[in-house]
Protein backbone atom coordinates (compact mmCIF):
# COMPACT_ATOMS: atom_id res chain seq x y z
CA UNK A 1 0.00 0.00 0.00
CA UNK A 2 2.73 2.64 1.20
CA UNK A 3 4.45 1.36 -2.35
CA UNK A 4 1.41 2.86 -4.50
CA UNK A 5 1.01 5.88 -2.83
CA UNK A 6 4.94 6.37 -3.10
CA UNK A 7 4.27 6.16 -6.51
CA UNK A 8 1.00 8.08 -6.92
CA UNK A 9 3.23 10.60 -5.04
CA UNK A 10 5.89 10.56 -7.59
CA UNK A 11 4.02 10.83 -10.35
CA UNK A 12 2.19 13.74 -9.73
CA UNK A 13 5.59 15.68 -8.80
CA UNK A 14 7.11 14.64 -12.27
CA UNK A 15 4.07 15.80 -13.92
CA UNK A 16 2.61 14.22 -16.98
CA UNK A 17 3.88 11.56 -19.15
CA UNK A 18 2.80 9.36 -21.81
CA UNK A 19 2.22 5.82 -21.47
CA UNK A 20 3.03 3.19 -24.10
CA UNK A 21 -0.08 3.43 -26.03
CA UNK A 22 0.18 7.30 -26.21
CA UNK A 23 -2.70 8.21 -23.41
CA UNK A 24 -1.62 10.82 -20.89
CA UNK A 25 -0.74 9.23 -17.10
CA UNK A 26 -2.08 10.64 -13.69
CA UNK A 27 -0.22 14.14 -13.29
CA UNK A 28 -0.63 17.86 -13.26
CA UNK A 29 -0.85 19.11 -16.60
CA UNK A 30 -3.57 20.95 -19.00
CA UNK A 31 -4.66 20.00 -22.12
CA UNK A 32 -2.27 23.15 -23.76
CA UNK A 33 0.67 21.45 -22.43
CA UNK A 34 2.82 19.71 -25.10
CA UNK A 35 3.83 16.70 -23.52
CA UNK A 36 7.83 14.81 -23.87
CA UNK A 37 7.56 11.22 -23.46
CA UNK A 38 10.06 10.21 -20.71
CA UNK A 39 10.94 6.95 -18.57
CA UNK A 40 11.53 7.27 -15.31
CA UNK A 41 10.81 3.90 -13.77
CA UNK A 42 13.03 0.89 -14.65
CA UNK A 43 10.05 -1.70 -14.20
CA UNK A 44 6.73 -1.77 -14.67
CA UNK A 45 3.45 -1.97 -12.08
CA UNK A 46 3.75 -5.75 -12.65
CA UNK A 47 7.28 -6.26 -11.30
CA UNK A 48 8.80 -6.97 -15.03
CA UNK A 49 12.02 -4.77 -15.90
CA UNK A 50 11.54 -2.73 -18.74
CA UNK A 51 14.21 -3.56 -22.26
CA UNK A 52 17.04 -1.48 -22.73
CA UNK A 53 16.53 2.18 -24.57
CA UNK A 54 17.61 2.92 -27.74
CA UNK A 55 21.09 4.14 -28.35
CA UNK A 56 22.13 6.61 -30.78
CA UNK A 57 25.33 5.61 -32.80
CA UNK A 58 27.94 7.61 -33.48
CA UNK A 59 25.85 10.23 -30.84
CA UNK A 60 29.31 11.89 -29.48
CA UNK A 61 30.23 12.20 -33.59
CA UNK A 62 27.40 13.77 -34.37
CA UNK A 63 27.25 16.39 -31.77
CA UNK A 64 31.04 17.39 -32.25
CA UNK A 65 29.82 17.49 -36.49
CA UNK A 66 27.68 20.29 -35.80
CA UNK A 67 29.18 22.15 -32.89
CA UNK A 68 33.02 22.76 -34.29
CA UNK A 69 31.39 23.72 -37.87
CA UNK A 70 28.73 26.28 -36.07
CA UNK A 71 31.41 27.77 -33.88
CA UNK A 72 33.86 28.65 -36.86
CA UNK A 73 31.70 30.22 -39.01
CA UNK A 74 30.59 31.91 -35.56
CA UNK A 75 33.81 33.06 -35.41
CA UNK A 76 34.71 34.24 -38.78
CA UNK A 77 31.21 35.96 -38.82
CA UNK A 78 32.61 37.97 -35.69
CA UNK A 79 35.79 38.51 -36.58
CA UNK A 80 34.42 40.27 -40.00
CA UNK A 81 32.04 42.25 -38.23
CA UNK A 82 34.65 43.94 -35.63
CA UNK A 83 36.90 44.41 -38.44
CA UNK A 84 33.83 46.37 -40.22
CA UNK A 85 33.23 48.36 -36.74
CA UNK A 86 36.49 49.46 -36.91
CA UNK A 87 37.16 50.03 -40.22
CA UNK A 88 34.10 52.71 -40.08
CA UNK A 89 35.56 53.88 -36.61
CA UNK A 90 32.60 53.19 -34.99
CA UNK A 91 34.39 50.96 -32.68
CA UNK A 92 37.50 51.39 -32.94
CA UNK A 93 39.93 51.00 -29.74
CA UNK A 94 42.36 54.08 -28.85
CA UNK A 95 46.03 53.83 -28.46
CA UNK A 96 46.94 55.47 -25.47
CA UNK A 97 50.66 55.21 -23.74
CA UNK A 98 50.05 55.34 -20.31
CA UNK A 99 53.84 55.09 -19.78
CA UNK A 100 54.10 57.99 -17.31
CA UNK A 101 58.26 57.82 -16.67
């Protein structure tokens, strides 16, 4: 009995998920919500463990093909634009000698 509640408990501070069949589990929630499915639990009410997720191959490749090739043209695109500010002096940092000796 404590179990269930435990559980009842739990689910309403995670919120609302979907089940397997796609219908909504006990939770707070309104009906303008978009829902994420998400799996929290590694076994079902029935005691049975649940299979393995899905991996991703090649996930840590993937991420690092689209990062490094976003972040250079990130840079060259701000690069060319501080050269531009200062080309039109609109930024353009001042040379001052602060050597007082």
């Amino acid at each position: 009995m404590a179990s269930r509640a435990a559980r009842w408990l739990g689910a309403l501070r995670r919120g609302p998920s979907l089940k397997k069949d796609g219908e909504i589990s006990a939770g707070r929630g309104g009906s303008g919500q978009s829902l994420v499915p998400s799996r929290s639990g590694t076994d079902t009410r029935t005691g049975a463990i649940l299979p393995k997720p899905v991996r991703m191959p090649f996930g840590l490749l993937r991420v690092f093909s689209i990062v490094i090739p976003f972040l250079f043209v990130g840079m060259l695109i701000s690069k060319n634009f501080a050269a531009l500010l200062e080309q039109h002096d609109i930024f353009a940092p001042e040379d001052d000698d602060d050597d007082d000796d």
